[in-house]
PDB file of N, CA and C in Angstrom:
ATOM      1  N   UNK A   1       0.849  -1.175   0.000  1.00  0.00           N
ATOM      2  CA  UNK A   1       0.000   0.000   0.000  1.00  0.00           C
ATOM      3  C   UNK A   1       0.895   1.239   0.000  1.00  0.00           C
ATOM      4  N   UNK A   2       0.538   2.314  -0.883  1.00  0.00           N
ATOM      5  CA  UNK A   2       1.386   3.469  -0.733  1.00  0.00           C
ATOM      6  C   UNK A   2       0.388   4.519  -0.706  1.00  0.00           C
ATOM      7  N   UNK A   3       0.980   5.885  -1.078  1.00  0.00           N
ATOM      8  CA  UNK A   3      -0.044   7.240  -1.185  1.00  0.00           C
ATOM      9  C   UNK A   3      -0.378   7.079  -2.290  1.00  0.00           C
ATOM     10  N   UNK A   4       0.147   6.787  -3.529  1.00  0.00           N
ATOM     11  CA  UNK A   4       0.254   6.494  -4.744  1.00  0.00           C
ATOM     12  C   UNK A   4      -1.291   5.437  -5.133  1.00  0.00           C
ATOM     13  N   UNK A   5      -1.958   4.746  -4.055  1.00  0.00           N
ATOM     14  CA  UNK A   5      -3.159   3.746  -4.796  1.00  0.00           C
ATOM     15  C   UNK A   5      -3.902   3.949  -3.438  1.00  0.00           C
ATOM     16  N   UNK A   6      -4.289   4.948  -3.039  1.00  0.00           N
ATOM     17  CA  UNK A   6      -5.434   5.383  -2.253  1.00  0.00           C
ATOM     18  C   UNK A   6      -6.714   4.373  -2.550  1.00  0.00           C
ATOM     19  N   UNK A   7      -6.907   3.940  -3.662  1.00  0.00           N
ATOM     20  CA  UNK A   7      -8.371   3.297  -3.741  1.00  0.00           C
ATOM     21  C   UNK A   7      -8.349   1.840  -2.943  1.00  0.00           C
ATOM     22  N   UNK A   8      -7.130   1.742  -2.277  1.00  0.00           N
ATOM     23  CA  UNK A   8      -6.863   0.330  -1.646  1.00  0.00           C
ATOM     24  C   UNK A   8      -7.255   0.721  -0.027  1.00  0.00           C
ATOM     25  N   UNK A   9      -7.247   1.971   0.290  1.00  0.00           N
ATOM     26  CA  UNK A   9      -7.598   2.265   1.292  1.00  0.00           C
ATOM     27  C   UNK A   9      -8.716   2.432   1.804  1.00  0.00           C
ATOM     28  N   UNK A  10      -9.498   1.408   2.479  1.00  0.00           N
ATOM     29  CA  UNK A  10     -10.701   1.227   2.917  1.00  0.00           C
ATOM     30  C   UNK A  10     -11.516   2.282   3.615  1.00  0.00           C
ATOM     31  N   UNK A  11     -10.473   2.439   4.661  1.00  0.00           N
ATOM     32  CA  UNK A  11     -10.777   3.976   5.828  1.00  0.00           C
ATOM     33  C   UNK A  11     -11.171   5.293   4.926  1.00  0.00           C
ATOM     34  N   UNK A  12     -10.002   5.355   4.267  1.00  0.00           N
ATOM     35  CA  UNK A  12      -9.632   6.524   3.653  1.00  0.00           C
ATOM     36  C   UNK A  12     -10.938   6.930   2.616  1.00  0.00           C
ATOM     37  N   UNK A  13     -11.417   5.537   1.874  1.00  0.00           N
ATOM     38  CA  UNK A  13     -12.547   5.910   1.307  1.00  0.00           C
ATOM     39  C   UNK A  13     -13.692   6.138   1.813  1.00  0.00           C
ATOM     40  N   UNK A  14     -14.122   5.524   2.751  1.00  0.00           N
ATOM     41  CA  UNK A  14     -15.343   5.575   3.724  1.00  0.00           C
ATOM     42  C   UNK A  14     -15.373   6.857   4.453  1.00  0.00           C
ATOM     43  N   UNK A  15     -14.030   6.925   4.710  1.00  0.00           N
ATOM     44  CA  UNK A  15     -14.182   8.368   5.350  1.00  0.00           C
ATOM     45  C   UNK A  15     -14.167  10.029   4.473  1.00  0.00           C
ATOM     46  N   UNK A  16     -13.977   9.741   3.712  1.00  0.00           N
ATOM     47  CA  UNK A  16     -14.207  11.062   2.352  1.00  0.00           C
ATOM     48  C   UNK A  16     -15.408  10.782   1.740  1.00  0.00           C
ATOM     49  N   UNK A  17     -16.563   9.372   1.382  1.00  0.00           N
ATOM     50  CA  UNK A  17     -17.570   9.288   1.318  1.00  0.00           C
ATOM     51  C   UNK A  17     -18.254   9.980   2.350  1.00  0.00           C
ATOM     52  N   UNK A  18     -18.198   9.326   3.596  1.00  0.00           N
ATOM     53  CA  UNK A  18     -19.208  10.075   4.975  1.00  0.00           C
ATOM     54  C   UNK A  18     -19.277  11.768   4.828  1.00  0.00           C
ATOM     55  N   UNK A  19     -17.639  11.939   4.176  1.00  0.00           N
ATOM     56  CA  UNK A  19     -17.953  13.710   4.339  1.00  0.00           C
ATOM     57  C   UNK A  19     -18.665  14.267   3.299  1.00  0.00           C
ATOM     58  N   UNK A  20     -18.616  13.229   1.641  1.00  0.00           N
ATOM     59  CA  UNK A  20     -19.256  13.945   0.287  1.00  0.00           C
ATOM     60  C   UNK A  20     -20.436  13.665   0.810  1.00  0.00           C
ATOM     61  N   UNK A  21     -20.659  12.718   1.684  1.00  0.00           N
ATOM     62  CA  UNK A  21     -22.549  12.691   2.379  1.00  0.00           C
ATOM     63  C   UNK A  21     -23.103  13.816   3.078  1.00  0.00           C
ATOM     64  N   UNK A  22     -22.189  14.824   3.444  1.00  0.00           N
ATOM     65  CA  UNK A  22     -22.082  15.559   4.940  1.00  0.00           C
ATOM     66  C   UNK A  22     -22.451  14.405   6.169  1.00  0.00           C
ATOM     67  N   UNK A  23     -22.177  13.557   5.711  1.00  0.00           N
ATOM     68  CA  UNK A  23     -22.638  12.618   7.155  1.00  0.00           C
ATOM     69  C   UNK A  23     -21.337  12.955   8.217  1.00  0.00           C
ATOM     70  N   UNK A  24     -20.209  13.233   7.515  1.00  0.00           N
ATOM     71  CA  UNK A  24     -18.901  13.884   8.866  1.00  0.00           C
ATOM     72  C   UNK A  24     -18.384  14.840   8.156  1.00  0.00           C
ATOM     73  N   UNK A  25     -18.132  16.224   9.315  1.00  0.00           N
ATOM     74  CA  UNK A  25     -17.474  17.268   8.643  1.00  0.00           C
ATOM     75  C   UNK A  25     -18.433  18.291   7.747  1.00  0.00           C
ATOM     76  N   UNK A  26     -19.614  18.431   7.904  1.00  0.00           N
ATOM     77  CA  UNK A  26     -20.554  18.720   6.589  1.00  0.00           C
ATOM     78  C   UNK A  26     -20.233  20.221   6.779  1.00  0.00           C
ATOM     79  N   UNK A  27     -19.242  21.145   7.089  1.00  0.00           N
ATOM     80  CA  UNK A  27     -19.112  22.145   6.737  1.00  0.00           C
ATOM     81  C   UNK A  27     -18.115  22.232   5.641  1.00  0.00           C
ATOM     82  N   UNK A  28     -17.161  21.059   4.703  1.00  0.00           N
ATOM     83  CA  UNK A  28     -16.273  20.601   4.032  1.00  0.00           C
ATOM     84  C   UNK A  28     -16.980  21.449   2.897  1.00  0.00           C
ATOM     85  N   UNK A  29     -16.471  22.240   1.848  1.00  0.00           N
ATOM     86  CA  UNK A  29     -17.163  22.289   0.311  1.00  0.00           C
ATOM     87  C   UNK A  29     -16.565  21.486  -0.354  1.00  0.00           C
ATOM     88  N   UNK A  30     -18.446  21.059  -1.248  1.00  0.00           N
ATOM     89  CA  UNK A  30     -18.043  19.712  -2.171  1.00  0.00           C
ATOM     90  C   UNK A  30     -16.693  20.348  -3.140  1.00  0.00           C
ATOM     91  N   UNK A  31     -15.917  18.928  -3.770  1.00  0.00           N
ATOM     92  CA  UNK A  31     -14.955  18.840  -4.268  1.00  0.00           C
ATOM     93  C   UNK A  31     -15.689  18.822  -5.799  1.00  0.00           C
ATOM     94  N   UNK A  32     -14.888  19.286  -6.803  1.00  0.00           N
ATOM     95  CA  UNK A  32     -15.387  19.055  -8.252  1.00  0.00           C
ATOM     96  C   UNK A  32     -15.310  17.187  -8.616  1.00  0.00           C
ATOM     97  N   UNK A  33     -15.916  16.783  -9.654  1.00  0.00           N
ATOM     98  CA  UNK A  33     -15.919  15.384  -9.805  1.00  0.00           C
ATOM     99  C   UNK A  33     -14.896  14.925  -9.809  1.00  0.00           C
ATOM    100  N   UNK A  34     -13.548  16.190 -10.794  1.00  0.00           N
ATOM    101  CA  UNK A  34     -12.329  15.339 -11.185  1.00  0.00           C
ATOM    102  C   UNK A  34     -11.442  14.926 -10.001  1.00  0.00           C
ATOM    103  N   UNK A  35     -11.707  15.238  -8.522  1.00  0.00           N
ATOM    104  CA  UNK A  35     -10.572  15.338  -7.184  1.00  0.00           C
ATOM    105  C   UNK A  35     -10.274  13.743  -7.805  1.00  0.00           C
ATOM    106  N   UNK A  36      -9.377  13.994  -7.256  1.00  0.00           N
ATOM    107  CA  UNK A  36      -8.664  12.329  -6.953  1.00  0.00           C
ATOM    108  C   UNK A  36      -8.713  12.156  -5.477  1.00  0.00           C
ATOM    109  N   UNK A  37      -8.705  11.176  -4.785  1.00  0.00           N
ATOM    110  CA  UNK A  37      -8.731  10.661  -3.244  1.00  0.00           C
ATOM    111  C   UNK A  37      -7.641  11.505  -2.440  1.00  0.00           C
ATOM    112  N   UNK A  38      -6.880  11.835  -2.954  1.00  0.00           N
ATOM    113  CA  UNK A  38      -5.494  12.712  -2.077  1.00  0.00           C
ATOM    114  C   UNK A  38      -6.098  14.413  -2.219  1.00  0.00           C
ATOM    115  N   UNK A  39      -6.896  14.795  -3.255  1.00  0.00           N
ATOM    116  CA  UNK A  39      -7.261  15.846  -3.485  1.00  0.00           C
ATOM    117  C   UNK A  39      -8.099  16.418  -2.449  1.00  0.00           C
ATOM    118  N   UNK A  40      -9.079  15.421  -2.835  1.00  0.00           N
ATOM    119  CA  UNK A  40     -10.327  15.113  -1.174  1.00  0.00           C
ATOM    120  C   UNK A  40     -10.072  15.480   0.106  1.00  0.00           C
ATOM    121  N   UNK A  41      -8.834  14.073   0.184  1.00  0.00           N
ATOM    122  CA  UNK A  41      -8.472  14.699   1.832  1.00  0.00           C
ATOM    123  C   UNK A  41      -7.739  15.521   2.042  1.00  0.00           C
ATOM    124  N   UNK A  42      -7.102  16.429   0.904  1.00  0.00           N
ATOM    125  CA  UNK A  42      -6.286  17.878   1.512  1.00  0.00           C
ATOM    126  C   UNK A  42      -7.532  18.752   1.568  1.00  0.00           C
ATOM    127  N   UNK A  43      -8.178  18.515   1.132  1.00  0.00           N
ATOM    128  CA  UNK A  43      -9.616  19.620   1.530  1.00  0.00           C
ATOM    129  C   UNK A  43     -10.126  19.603   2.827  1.00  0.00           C
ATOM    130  N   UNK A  44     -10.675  18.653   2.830  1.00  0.00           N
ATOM    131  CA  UNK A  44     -10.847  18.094   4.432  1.00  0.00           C
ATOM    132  C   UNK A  44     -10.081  18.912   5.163  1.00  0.00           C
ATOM    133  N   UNK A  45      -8.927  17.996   5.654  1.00  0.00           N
ATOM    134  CA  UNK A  45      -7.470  18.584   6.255  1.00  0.00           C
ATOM    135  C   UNK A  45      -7.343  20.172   6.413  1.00  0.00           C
ATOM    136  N   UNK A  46      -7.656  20.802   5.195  1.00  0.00           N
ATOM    137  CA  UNK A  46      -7.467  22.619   5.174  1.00  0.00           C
ATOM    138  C   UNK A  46      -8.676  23.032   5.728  1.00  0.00           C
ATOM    139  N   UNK A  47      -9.791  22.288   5.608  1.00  0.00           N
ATOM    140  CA  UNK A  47     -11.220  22.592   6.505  1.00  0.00           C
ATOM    141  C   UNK A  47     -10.907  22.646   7.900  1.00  0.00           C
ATOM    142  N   UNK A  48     -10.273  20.975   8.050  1.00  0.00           N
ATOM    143  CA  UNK A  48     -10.385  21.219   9.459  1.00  0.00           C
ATOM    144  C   UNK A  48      -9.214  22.249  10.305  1.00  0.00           C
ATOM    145  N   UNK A  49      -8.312  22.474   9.851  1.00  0.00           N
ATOM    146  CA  UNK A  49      -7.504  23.048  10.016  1.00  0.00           C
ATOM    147  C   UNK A  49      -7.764  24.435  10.233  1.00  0.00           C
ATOM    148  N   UNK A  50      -8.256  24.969   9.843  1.00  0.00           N
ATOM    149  CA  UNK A  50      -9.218  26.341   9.868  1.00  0.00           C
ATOM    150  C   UNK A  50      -9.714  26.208  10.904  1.00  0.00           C
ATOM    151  N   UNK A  51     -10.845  25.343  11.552  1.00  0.00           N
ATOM    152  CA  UNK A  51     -11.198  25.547  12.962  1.00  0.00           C
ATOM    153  C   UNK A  51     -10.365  25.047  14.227  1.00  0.00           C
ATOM    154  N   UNK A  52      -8.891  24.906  13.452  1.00  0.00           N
ATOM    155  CA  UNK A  52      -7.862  24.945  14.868  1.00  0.00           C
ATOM    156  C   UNK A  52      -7.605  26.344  15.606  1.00  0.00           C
ATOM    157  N   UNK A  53      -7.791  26.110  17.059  1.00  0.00           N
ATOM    158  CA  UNK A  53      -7.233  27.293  17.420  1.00  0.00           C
ATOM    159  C   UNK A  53      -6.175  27.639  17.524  1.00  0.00           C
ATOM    160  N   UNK A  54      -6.013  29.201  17.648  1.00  0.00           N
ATOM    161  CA  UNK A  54      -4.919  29.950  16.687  1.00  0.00           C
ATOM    162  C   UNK A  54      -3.633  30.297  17.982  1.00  0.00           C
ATOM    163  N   UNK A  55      -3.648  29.223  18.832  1.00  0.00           N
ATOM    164  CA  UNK A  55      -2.541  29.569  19.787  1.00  0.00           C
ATOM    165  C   UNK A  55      -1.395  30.424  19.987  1.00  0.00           C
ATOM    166  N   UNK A  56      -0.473  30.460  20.685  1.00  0.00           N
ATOM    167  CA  UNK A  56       1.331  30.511  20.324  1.00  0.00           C
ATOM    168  C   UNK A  56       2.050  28.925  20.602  1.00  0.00           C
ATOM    169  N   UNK A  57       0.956  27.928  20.855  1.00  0.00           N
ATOM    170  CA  UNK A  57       1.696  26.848  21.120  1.00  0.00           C
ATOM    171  C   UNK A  57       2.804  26.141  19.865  1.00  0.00           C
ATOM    172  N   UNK A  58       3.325  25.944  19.571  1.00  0.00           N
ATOM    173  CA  UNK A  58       4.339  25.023  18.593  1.00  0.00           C
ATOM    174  C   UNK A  58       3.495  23.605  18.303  1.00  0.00           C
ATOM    175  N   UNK A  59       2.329  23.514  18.272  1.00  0.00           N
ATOM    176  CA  UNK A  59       1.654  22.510  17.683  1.00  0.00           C
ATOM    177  C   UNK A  59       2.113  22.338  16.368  1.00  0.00           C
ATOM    178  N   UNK A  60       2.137  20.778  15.782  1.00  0.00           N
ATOM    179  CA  UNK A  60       2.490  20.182  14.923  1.00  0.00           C
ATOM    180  C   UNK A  60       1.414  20.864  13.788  1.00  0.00           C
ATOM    181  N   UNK A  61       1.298  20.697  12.444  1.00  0.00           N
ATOM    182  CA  UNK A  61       0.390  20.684  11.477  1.00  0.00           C
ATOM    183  C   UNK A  61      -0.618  19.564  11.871  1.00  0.00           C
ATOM    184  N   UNK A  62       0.223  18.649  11.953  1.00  0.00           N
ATOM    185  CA  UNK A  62      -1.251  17.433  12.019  1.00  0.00           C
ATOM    186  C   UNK A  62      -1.815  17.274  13.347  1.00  0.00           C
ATOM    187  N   UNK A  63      -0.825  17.988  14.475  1.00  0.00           N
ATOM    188  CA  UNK A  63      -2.007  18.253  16.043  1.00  0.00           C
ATOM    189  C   UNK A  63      -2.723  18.927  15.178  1.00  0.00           C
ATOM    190  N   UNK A  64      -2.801  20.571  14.989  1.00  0.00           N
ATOM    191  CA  UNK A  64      -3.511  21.431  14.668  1.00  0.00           C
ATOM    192  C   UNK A  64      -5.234  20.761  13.558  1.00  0.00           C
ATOM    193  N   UNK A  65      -4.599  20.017  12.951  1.00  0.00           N
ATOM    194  CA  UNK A  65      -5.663  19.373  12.021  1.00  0.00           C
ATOM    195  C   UNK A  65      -6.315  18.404  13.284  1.00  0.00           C
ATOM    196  N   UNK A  66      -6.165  17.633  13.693  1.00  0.00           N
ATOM    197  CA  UNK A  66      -6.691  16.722  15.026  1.00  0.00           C
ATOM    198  C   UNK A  66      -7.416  17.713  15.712  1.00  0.00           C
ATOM    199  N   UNK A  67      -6.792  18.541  16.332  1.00  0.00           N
ATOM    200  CA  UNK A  67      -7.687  19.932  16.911  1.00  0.00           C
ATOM    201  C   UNK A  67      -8.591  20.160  16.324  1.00  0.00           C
ATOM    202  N   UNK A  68      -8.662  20.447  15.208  1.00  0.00           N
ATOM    203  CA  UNK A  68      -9.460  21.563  14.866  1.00  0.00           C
ATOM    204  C   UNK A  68     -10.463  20.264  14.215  1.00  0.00           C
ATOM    205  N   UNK A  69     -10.192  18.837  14.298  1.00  0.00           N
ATOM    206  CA  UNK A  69     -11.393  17.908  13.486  1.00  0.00           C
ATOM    207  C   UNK A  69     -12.144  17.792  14.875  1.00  0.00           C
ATOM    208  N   UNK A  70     -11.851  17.919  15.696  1.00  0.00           N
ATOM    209  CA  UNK A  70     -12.367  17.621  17.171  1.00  0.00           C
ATOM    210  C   UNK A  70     -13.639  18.615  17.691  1.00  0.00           C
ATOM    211  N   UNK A  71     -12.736  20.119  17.056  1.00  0.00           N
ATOM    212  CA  UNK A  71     -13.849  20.943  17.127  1.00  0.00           C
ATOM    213  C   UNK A  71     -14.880  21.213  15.958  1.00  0.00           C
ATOM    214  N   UNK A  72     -14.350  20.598  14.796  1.00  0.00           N
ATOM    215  CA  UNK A  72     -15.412  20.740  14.009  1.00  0.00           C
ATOM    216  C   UNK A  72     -16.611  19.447  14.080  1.00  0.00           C
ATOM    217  N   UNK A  73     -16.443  18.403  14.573  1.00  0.00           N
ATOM    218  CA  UNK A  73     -17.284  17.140  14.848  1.00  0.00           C
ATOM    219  C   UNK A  73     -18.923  17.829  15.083  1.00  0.00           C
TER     220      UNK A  73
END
C-alpha cells in the first residue's frame, strides 16, 4: 500500500464518502468530480484546520488538524 493507490484504502474511502454525504465534517465544500482521493483529503485537512485554534503553542500541522477535526465534529 502506498499514497500512490489510495483506492486500496478502505478507511480513507469511507471516510471522504461520509464527508461527500455531509454525514462527517458537513461544513467541508463539495470537491469538483475530477478530485482524486489525495485531493479530497487535503480539503478536508485545510477545513479542518481552519477551525484549529490559533494559539502561540508550537503545535504540529497534524495536532492542529486533530484539533481543529475535534472541534469541528
Amino acid at each position: 500500500m502506498s499514497f500512490e493507490s489510495p483506492q486500496q484504502w478502505n478507511t480513507l474511502g469511507k471516510w471522504l464518502r461520509a464527508v461527500s454525504e455531509q454525514r462527517l465534517y458537513n461544513r467541508v465544500r463539495p470537491w469538483p468530480p475530477s478530485y482524486v482521493p489525495r485531493q479530497r483529503a487535503e480539503r478536508v485537512a485545510s477545513t479542518l484546520l481552519s477551525y484549529a485554534p490559533t494559539t502561540g503553542d508550537s503545535n504540529t500541522l497534524e495536532e492542529l488538524v486533530f484539533m481543529g477535526a475535534a472541534l469541528a465534529a
